[in-house]
C-alpha atoms as a PDB file:
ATOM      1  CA  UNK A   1       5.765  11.611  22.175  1.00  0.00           C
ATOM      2  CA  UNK A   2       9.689  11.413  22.798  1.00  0.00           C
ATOM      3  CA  UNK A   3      11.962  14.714  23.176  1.00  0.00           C
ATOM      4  CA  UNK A   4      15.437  14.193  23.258  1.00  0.00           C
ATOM      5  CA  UNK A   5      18.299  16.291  24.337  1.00  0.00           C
ATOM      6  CA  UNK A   6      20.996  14.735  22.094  1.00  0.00           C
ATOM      7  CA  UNK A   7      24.382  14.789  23.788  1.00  0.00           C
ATOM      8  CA  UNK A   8      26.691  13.532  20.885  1.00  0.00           C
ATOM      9  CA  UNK A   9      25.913  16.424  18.445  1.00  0.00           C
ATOM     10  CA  UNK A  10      28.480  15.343  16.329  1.00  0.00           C
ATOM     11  CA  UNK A  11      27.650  11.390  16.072  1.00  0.00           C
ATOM     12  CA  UNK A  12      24.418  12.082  15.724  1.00  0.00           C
ATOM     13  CA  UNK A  13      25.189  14.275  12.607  1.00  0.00           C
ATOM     14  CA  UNK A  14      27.776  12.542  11.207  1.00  0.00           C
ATOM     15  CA  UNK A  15      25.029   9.368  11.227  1.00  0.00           C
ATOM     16  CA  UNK A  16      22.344  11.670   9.709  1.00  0.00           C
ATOM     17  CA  UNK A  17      24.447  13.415   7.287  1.00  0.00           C
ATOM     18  CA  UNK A  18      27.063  10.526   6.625  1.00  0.00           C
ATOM     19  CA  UNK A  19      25.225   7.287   6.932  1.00  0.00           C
ATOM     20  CA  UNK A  20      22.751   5.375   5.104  1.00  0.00           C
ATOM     21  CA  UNK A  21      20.658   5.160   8.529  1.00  0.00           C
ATOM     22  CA  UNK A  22      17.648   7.745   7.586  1.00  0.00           C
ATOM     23  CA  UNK A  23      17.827   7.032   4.439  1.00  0.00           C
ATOM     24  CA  UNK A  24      14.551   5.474   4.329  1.00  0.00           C
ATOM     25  CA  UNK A  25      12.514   8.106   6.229  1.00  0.00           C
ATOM     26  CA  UNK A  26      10.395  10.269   3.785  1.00  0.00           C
ATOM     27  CA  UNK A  27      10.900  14.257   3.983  1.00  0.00           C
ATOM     28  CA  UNK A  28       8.038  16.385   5.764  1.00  0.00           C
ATOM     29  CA  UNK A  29      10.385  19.804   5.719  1.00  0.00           C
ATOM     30  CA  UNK A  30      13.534  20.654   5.654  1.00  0.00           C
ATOM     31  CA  UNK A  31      14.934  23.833   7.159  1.00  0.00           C
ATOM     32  CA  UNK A  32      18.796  25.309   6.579  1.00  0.00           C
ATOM     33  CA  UNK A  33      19.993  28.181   7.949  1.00  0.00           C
ATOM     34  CA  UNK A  34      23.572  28.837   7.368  1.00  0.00           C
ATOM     35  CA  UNK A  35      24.009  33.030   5.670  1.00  0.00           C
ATOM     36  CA  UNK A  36      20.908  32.609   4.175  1.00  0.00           C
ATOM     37  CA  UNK A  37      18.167  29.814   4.834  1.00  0.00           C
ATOM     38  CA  UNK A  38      16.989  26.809   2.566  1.00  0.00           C
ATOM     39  CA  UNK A  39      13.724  25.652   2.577  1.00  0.00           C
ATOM     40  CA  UNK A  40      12.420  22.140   1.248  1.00  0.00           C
ATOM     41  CA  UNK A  41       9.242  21.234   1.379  1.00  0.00           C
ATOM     42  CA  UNK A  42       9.959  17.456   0.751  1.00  0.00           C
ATOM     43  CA  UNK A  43       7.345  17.273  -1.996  1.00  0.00           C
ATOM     44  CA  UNK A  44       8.500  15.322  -5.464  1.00  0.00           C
ATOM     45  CA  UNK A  45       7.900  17.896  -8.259  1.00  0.00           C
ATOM     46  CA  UNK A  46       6.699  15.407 -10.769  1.00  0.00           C
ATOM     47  CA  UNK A  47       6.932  18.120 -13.660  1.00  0.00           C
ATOM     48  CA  UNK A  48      10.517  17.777 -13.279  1.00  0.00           C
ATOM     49  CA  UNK A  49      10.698  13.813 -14.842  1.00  0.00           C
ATOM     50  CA  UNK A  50      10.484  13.381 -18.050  1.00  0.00           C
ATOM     51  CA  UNK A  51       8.704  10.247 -18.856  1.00  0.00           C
ATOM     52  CA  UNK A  52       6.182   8.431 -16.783  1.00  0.00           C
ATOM     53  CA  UNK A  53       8.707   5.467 -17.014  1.00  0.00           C
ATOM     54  CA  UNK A  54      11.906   7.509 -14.858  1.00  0.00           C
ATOM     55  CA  UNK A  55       9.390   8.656 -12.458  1.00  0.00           C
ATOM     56  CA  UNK A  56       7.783   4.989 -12.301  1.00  0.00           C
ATOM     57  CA  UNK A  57      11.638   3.321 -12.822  1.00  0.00           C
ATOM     58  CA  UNK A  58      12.078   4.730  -8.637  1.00  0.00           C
ATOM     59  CA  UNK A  59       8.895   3.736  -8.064  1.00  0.00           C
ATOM     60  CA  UNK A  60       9.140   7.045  -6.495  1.00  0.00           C
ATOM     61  CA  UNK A  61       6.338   7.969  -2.873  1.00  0.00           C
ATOM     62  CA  UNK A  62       5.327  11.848  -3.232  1.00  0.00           C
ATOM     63  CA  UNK A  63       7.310  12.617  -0.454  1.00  0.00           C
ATOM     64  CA  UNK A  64      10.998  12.966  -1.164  1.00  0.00           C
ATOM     65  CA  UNK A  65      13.297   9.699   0.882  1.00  0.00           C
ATOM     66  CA  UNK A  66      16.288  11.558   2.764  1.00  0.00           C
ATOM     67  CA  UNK A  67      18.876   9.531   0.760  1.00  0.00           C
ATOM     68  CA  UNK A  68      17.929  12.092  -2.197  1.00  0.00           C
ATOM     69  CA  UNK A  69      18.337  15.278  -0.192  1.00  0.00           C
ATOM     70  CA  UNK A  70      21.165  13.944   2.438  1.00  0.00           C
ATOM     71  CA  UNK A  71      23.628  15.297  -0.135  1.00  0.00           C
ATOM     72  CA  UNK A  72      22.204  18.553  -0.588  1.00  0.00           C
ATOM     73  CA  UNK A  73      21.801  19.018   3.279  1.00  0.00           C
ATOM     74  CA  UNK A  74      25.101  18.192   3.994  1.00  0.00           C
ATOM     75  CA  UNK A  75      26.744  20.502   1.098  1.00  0.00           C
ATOM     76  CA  UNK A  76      24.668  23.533   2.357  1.00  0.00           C
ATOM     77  CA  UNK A  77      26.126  22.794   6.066  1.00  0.00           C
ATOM     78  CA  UNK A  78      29.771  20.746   5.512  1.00  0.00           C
ATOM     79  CA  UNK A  79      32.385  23.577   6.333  1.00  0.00           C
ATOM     80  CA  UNK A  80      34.037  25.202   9.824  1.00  0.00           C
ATOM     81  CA  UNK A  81      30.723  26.500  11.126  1.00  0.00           C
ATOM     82  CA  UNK A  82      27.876  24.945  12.131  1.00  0.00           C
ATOM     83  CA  UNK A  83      24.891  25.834  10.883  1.00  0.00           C
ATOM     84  CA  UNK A  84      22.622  28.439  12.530  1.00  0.00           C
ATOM     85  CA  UNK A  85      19.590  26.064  12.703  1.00  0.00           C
ATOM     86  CA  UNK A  86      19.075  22.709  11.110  1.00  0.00           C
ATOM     87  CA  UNK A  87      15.185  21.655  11.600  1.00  0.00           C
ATOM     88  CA  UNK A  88      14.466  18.458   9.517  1.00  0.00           C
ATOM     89  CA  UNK A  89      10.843  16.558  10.154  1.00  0.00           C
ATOM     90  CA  UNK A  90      11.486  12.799   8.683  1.00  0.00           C
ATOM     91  CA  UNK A  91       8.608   9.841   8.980  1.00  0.00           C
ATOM     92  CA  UNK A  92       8.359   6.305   8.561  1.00  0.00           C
ATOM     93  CA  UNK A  93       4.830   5.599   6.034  1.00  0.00           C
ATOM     94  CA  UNK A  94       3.951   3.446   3.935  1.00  0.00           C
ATOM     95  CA  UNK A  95       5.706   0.101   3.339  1.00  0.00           C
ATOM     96  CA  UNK A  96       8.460   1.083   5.837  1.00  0.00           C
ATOM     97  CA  UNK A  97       5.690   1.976   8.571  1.00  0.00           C
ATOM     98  CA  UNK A  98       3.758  -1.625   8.029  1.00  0.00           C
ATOM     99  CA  UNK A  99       6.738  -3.604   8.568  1.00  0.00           C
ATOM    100  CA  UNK A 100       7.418  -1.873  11.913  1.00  0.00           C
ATOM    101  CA  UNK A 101       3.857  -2.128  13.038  1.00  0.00           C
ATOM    102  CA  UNK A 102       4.213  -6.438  11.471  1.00  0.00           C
ATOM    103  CA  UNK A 103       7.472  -6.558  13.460  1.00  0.00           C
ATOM    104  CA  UNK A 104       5.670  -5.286  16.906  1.00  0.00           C
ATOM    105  CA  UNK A 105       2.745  -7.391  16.474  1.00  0.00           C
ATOM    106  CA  UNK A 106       0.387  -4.470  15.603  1.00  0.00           C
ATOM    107  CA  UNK A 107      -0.119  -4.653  12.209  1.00  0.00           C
ATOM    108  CA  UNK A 108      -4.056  -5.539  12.055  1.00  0.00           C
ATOM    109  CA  UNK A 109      -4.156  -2.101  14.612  1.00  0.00           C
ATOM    110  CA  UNK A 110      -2.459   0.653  12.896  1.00  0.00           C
ATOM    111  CA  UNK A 111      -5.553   1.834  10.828  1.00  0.00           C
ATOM    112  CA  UNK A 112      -5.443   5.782  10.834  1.00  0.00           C
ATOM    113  CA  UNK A 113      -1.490   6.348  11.820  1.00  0.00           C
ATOM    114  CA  UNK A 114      -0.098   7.459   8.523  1.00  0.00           C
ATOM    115  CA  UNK A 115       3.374   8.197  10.064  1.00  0.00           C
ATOM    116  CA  UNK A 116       5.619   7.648  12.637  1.00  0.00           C
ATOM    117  CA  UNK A 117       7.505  10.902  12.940  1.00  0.00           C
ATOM    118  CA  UNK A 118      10.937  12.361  13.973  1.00  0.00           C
ATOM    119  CA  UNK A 119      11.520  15.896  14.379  1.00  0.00           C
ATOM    120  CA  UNK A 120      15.162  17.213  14.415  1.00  0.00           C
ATOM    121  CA  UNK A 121      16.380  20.510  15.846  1.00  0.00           C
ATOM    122  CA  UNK A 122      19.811  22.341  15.955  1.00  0.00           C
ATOM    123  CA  UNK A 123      19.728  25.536  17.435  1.00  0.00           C
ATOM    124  CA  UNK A 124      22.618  27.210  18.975  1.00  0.00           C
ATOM    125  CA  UNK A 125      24.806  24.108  19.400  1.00  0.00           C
ATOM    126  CA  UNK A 126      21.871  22.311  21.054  1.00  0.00           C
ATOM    127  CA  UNK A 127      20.204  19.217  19.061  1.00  0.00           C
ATOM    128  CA  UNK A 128      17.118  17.760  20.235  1.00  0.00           C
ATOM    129  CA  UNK A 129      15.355  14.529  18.835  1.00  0.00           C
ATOM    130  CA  UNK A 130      11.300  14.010  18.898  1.00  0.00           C
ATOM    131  CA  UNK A 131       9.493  11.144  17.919  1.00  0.00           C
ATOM    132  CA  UNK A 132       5.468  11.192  17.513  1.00  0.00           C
ATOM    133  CA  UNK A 133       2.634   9.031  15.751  1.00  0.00           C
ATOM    134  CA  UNK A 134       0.926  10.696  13.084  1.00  0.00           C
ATOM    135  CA  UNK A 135      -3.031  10.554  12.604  1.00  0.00           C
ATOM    136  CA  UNK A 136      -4.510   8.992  15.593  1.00  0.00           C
ATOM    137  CA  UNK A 137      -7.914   6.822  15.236  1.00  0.00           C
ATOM    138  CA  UNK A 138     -10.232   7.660  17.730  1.00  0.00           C
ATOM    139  CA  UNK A 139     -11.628   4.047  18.112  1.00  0.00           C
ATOM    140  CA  UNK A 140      -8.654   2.879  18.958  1.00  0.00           C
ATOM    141  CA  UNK A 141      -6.674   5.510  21.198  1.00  0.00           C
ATOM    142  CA  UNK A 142      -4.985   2.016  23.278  1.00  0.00           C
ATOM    143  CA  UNK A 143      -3.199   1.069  19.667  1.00  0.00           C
ATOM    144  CA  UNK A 144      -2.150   4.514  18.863  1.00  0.00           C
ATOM    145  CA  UNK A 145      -0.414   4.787  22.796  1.00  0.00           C
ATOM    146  CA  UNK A 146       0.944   1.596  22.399  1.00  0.00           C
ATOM    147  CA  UNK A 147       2.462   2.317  19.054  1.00  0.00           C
ATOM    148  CA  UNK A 148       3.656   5.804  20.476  1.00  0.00           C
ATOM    149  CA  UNK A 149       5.467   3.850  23.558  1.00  0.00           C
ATOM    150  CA  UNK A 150       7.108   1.066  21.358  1.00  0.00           C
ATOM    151  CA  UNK A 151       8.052   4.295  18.766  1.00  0.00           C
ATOM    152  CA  UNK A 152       9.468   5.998  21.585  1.00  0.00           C
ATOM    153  CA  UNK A 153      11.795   2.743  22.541  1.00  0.00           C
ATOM    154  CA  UNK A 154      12.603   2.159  18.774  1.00  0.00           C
ATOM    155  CA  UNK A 155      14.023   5.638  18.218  1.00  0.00           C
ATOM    156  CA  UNK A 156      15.883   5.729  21.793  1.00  0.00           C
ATOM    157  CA  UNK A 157      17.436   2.185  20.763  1.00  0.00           C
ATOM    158  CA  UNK A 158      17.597   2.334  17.132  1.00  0.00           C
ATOM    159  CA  UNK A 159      17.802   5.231  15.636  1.00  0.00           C
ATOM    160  CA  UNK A 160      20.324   7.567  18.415  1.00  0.00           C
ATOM    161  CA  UNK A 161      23.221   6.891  18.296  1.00  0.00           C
END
């Protein structure tokens, strides 16, 4: 686990809010506190489709991708003030999370991590960054440190600006 003091508020948002660079991350929450505060949960509300085809058409995960709700965020915060709090958990899972662990070598080792994780939190002008592994498998705590350390380097040289 990774906390970042992010110096370059403004890059940094601009690439979160303006870019197509988190786009693949899935949504844990979402918090927005401007004069009131916005809460999403990240969790598809599959009621809302209408056929099984539309919701099959995205072949859509559970958890909301942040290209669906990067427009939403940035409407409720785009203006002259800043936000009073933006706090935004996004993870790699899934397809996205295999070809990480295939692209460090770790694939056959990443039983029991379910997501590689970023936290994000603007408070009072201050952003800071976390990254962390998600479910840990005992019977292999060496994998899960390994893939915590190369997680660590990947968000520090990949993902900050």
């Amino acid at each position: 686990m990774n906390a970042l003091q992010i110096e370059s508020v403004r890059e940094f948002m601009n690439s979160l809010l303006l870019s197509e660079k988190f786009d693949r991350f899935r949504v844990g929450e979402t918090r927005i506190t401007t004069f009131c505060t916005v809460v999403i949960d990240g969790k598809r509300e599959k009621e809302f489709y209408d056929t099984e085809e539309e919701m099959a058409a995205d072949d859509a995960p559970s958890a909301l991708l942040w290209k669906e709700i990067r427009p939403l965020v940035h409407s409720l915060i785009r203006g002259r003030k800043p936000p009073l709090q933006l706090a935004a958990s996004l993870y790699l899972a899934g397809e996205d999370l295999e070809k990480l662990l295939r692209f460090w070598g770790l694939s056959d080792r990443g039983e029991g991590i379910y997501g590689l994780t970023l936290n994000i939190r603007f408070l009072k002008g201050s952003l800071t960054v976390t990254s962390a592994v998600n479910g840990l498998n005992p019977k292999d705590l060496s994998a899960a440190k390994e893939i915590g350390v190369l997680w660590d380097g990947y968000v520090t040289d990949h993902v900050l600006p």
